[in-house]
C-alpha atoms as a PDB file:
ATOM      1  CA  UNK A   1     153.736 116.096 164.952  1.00  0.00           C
ATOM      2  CA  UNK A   2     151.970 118.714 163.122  1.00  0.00           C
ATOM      3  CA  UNK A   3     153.269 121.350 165.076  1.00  0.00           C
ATOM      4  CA  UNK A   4     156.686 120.184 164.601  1.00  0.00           C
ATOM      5  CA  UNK A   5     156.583 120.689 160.544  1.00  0.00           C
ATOM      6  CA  UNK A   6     156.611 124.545 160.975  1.00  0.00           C
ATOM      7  CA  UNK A   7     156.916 126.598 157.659  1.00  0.00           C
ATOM      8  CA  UNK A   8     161.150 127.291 158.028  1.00  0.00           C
ATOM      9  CA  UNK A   9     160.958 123.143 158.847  1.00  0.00           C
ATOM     10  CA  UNK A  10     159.337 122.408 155.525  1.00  0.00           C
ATOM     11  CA  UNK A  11     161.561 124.400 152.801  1.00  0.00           C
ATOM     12  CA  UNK A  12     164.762 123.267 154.917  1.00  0.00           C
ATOM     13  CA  UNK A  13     163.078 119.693 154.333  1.00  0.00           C
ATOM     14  CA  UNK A  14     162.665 120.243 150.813  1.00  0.00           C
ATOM     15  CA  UNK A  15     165.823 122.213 149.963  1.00  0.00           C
ATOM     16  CA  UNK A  16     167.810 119.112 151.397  1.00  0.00           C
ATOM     17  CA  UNK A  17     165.265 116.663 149.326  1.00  0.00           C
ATOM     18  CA  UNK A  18     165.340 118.319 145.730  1.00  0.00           C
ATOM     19  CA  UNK A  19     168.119 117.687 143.722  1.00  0.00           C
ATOM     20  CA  UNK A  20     169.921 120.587 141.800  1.00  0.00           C
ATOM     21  CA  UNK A  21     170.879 118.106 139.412  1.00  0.00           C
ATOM     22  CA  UNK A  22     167.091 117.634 138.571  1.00  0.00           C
ATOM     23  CA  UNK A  23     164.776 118.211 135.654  1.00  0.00           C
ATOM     24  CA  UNK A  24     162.600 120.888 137.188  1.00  0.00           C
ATOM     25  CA  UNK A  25     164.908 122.910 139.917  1.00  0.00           C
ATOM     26  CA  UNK A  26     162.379 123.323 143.043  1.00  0.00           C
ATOM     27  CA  UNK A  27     159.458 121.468 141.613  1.00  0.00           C
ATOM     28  CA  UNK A  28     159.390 118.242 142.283  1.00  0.00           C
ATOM     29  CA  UNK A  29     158.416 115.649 139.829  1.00  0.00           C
ATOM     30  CA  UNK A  30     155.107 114.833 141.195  1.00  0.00           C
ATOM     31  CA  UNK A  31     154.707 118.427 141.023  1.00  0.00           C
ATOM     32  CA  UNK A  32     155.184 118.525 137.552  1.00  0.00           C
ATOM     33  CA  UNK A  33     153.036 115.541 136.724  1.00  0.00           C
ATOM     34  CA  UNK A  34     149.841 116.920 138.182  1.00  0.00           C
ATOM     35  CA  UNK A  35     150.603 120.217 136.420  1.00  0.00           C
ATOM     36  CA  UNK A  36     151.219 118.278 132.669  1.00  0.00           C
ATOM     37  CA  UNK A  37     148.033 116.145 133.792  1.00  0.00           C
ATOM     38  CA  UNK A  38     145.939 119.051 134.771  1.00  0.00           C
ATOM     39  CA  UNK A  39     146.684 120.785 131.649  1.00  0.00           C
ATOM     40  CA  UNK A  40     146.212 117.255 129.537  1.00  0.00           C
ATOM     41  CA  UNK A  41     147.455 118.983 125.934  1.00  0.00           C
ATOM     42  CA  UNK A  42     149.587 120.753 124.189  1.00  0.00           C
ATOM     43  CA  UNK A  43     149.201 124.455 124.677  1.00  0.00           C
ATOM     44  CA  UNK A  44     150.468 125.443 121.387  1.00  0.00           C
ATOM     45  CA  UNK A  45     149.032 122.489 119.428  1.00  0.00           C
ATOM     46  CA  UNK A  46     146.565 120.841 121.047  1.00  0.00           C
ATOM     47  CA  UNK A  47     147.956 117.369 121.296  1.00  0.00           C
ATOM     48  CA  UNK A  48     147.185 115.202 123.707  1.00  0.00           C
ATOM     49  CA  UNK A  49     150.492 113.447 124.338  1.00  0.00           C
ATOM     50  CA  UNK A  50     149.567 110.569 122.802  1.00  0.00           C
ATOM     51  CA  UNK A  51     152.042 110.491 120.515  1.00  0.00           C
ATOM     52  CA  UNK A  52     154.387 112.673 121.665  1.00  0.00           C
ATOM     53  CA  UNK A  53     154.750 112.843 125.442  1.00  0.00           C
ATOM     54  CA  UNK A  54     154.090 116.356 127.008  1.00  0.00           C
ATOM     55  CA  UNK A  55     157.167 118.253 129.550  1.00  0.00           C
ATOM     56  CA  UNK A  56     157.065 121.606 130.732  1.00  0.00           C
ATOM     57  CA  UNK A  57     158.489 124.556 129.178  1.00  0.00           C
ATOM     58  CA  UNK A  58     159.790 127.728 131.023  1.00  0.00           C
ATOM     59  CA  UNK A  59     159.054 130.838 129.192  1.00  0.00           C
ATOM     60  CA  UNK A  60     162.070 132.580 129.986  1.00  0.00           C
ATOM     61  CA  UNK A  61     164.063 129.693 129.687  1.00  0.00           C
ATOM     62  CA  UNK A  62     165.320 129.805 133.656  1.00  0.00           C
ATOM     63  CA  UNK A  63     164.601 126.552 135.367  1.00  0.00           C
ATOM     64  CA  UNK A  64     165.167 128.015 138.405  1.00  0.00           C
ATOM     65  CA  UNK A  65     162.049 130.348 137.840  1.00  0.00           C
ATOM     66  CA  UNK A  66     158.876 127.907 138.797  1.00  0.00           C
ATOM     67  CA  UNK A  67     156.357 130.534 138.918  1.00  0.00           C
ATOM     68  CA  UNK A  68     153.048 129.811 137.119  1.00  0.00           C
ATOM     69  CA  UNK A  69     153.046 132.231 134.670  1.00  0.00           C
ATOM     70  CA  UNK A  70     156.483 131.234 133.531  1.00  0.00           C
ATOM     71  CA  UNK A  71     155.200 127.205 133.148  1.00  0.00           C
ATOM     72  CA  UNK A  72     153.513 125.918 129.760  1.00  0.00           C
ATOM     73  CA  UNK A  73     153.213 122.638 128.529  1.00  0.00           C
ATOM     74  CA  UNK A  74     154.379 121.790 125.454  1.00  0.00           C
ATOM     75  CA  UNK A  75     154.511 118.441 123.566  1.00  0.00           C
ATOM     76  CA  UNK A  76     157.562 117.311 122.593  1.00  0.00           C
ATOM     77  CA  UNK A  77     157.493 118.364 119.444  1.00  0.00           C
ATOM     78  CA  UNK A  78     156.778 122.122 119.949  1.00  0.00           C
ATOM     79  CA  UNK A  79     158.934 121.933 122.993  1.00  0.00           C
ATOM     80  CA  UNK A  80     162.053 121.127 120.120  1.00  0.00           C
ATOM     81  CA  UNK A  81     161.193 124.191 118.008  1.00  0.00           C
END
């Protein structure tokens, strides 16, 4: 069965699983989770989404762009700003 999940098998597999519709285009929510939970604050303020739950922010503003330099997270309130 491993064998079977070649490389071209797994992004057809998760093309046809992520929605376009979706929060983070080509990153899947568990994706982003661990990333907000590795980071575990704010990177501008330091807040540690206690109060303020912490998202992801793309630099350049393209959600399509998931590359790690273009991710940051940002509480809520410095996302707004």
């Amino acid at each position: 069965m491993k064998k079977w999940w070649t490389k071209e098998r797994r992004l057809a597999h998760r093309e046809k699983l992520l929605n376009p519709e979706a929060r983070y285009h080509g990153l899947s929510s568990r994706q982003a989770a661990a990333l907000v939970k590795t980071a575990g604050e704010c990177s501008s303020c330091g807040h540690d989404g206690s109060q303020s739950r912490l998202g992801i922010h793309h630099r350049n503003r393209d959600k399509h762009d998931q590359s790690p330099g273009n991710l940051v997270v940002l509480c809520h309130r410095c996302h707004i700003r």
